[in-house]
Protein backbone atom coordinates (compact mmCIF):
# COMPACT_ATOMS: atom_id res chain seq x y z
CA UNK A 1 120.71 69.69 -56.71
CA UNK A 2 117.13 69.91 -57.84
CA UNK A 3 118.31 70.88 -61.71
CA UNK A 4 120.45 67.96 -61.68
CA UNK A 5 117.30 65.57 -60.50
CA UNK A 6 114.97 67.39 -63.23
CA UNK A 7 117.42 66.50 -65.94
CA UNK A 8 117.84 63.45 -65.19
CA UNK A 9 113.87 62.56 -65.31
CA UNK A 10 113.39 64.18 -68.09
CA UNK A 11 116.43 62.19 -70.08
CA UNK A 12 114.65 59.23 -68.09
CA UNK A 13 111.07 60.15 -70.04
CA UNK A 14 112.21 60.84 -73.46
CA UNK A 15 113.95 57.31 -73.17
CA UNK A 16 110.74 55.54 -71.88
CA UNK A 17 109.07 57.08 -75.37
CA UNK A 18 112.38 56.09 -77.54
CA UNK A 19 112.86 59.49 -78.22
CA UNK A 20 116.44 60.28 -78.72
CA UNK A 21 117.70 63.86 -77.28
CA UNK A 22 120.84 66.14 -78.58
CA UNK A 23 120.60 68.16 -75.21
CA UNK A 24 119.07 68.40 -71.59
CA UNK A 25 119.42 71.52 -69.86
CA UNK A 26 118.15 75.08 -68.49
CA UNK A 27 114.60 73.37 -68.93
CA UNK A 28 115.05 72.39 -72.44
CA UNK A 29 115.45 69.88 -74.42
CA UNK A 30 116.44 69.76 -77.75
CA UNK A 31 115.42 66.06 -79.67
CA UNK A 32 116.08 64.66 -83.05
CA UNK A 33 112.59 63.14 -83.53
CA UNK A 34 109.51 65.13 -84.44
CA UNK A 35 106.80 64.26 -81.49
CA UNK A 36 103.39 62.90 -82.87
CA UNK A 37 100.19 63.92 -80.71
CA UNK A 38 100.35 60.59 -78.44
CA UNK A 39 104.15 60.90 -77.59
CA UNK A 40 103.34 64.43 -76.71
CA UNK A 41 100.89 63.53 -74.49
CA UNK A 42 102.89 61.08 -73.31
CA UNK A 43 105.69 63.65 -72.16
CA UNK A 44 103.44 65.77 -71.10
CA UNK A 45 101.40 63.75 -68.67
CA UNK A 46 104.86 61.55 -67.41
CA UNK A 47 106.61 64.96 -66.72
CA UNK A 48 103.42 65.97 -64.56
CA UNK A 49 103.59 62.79 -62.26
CA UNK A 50 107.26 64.10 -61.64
CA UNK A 51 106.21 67.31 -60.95
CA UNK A 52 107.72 68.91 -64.16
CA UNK A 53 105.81 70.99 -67.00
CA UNK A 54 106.03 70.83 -70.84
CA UNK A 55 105.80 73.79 -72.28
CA UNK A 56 104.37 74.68 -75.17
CA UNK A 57 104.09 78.04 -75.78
CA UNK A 58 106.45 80.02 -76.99
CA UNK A 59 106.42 82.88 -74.63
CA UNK A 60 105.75 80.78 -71.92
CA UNK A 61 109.21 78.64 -72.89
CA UNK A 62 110.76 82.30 -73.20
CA UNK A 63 109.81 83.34 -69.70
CA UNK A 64 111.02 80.31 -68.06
CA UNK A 65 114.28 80.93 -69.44
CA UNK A 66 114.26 84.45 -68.48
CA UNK A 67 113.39 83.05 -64.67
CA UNK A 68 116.32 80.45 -65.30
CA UNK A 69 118.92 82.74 -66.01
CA UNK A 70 118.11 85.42 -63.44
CA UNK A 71 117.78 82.90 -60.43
CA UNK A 72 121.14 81.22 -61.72
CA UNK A 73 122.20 84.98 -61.82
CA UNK A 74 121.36 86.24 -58.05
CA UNK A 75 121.21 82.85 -56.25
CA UNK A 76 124.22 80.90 -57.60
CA UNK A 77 126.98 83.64 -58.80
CA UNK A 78 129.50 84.14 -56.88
CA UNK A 79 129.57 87.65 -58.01
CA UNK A 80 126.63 89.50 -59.78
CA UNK A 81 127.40 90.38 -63.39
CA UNK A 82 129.49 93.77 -63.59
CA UNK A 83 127.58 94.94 -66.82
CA UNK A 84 123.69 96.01 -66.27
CA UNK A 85 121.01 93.16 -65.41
CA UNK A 86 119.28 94.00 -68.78
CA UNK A 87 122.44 93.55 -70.83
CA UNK A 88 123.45 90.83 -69.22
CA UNK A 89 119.56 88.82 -69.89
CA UNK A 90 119.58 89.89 -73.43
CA UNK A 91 123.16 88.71 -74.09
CA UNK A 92 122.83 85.21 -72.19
CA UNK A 93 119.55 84.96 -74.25
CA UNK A 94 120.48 86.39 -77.75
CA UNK A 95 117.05 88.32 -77.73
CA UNK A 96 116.65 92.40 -77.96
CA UNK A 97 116.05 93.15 -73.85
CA UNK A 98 112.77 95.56 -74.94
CA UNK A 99 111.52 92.39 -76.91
CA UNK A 100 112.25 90.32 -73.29
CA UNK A 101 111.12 93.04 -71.24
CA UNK A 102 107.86 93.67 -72.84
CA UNK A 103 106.89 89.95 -73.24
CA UNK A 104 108.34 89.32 -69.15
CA UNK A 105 105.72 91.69 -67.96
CA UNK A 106 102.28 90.80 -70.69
CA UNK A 107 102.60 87.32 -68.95
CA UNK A 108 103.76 87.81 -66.12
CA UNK A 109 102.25 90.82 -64.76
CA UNK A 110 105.39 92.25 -63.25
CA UNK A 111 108.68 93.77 -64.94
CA UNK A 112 111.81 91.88 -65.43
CA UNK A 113 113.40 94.57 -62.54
CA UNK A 114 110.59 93.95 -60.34
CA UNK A 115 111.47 89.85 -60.46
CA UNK A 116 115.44 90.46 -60.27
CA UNK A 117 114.45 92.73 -57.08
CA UNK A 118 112.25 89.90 -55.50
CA UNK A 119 114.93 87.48 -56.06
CA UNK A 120 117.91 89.90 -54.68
CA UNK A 121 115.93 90.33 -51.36
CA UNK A 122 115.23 86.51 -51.48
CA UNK A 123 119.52 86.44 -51.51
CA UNK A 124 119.58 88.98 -48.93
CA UNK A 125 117.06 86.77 -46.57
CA UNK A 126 119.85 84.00 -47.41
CA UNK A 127 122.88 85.85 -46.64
CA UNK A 128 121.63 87.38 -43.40
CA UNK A 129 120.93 83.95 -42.02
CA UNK A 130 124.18 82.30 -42.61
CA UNK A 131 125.23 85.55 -40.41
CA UNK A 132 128.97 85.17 -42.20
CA UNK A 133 128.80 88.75 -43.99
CA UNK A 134 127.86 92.32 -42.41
CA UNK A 135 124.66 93.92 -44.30
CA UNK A 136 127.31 96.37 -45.62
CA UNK A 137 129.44 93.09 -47.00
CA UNK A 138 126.22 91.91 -47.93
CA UNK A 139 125.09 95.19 -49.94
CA UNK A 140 128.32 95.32 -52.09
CA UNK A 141 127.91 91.78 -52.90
CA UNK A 142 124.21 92.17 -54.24
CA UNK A 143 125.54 95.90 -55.98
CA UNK A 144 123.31 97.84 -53.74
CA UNK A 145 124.55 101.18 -54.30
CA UNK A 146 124.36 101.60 -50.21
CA UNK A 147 123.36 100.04 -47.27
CA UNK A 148 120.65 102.75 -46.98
CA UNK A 149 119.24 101.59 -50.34
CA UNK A 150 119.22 97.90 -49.53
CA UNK A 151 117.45 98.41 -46.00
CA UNK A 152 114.99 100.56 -48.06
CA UNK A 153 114.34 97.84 -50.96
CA UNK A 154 114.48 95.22 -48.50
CA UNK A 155 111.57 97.03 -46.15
CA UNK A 156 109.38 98.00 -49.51
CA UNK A 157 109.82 94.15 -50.27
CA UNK A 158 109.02 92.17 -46.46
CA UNK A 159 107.95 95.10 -44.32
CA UNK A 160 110.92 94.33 -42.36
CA UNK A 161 114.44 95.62 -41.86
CA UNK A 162 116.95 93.24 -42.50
CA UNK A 163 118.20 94.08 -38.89
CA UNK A 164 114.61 93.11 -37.14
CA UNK A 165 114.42 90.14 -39.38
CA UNK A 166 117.82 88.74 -38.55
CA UNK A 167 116.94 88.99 -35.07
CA UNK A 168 113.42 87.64 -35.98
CA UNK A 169 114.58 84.25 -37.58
CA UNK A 170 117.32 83.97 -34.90
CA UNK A 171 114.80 84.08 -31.88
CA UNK A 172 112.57 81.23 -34.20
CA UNK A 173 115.58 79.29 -34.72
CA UNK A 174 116.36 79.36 -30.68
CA UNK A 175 112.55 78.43 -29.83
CA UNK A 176 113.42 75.23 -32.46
CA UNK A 177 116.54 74.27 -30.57
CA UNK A 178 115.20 74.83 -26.95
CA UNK A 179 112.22 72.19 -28.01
């Protein structure tokens, strides 16, 4: 698991500096020593060479998070949360959802619904490849409110329906076995 790997070099760096950490997770870390301007650089440039970023920024660190817990949302819950996406952001991140929402889409560029959309069709891709669930199995899972509406959403998103596309990335798979 990739989140497993990044924690594990980032434990690795703040040892290498002697810097003693309280927690490792969700791309944070929480540390009981105040970094001076060389250990900072120090983190900064170590966690580069592993392909990692420190964040500064505030809103930047805030973003991430919002990314972190709406990926962990769509792509690794079982079930998708019962109460609305917005609710559900705001309580995980103890932050007023207008405050999120607003702040999401001045750096980002996009809204928060836009991203959770991307990332449900992203799911959708996934679940129509393992070909285990029907697109109406499928559009309950994800809460589409119909089939109709996911086929729309999922159109808008690749230009595809998720019928054509199926079919697509099973004839590419074929080709790759018949090689």
């Amino acid at each position: 698991m990739v989140s497993l790997r990044c924690k594990m070099v980032v434990k690795e760096e703040l040892k290498n500096l002697g810097l003693h950490y309280i927690n490792v997770d969700l791309g944070e870390a929480e540390i009981f020593e105040n970094l001076n301007n060389e250990q900072h650089q120090k983190l900064k440039e170590n966690l580069s060479r592993s392909g990692l970023e420190l964040l500064d920024d505030k809103k930047n660190i805030l973003i991430e998070r919002i990314k972190a817990v709406i990926i962990e949302m769509v792509h690794y819950s079982e079930e998708l949360p019962k109460i609305n996406y917005s609710d559900h952001i705001a309580e995980r991140l103890n932050h007023d959802y207008t405050y999120l929402s607003n702040t999401f889409s001045e750096v980002k560029g996009i809204t928060i619904q836009q991203y959770i959309i991307y990332h449900k069709i992203e799911r959708v891709k996934e679940l129509l490849l393992y070909d285990e669930l029907t697109l109406t199995e499928i559009s309950y899972r994800m809460q589409y409110s119909s089939v109709a509406h996911l086929s729309n959403q999922f159109k808008k998103v690749t230009g595809l329906t998720p019928s054509f596309y199926k079919q697509l990335k099973q004839k590419r798979l074929g080709n790759l076995e018949n090689l």
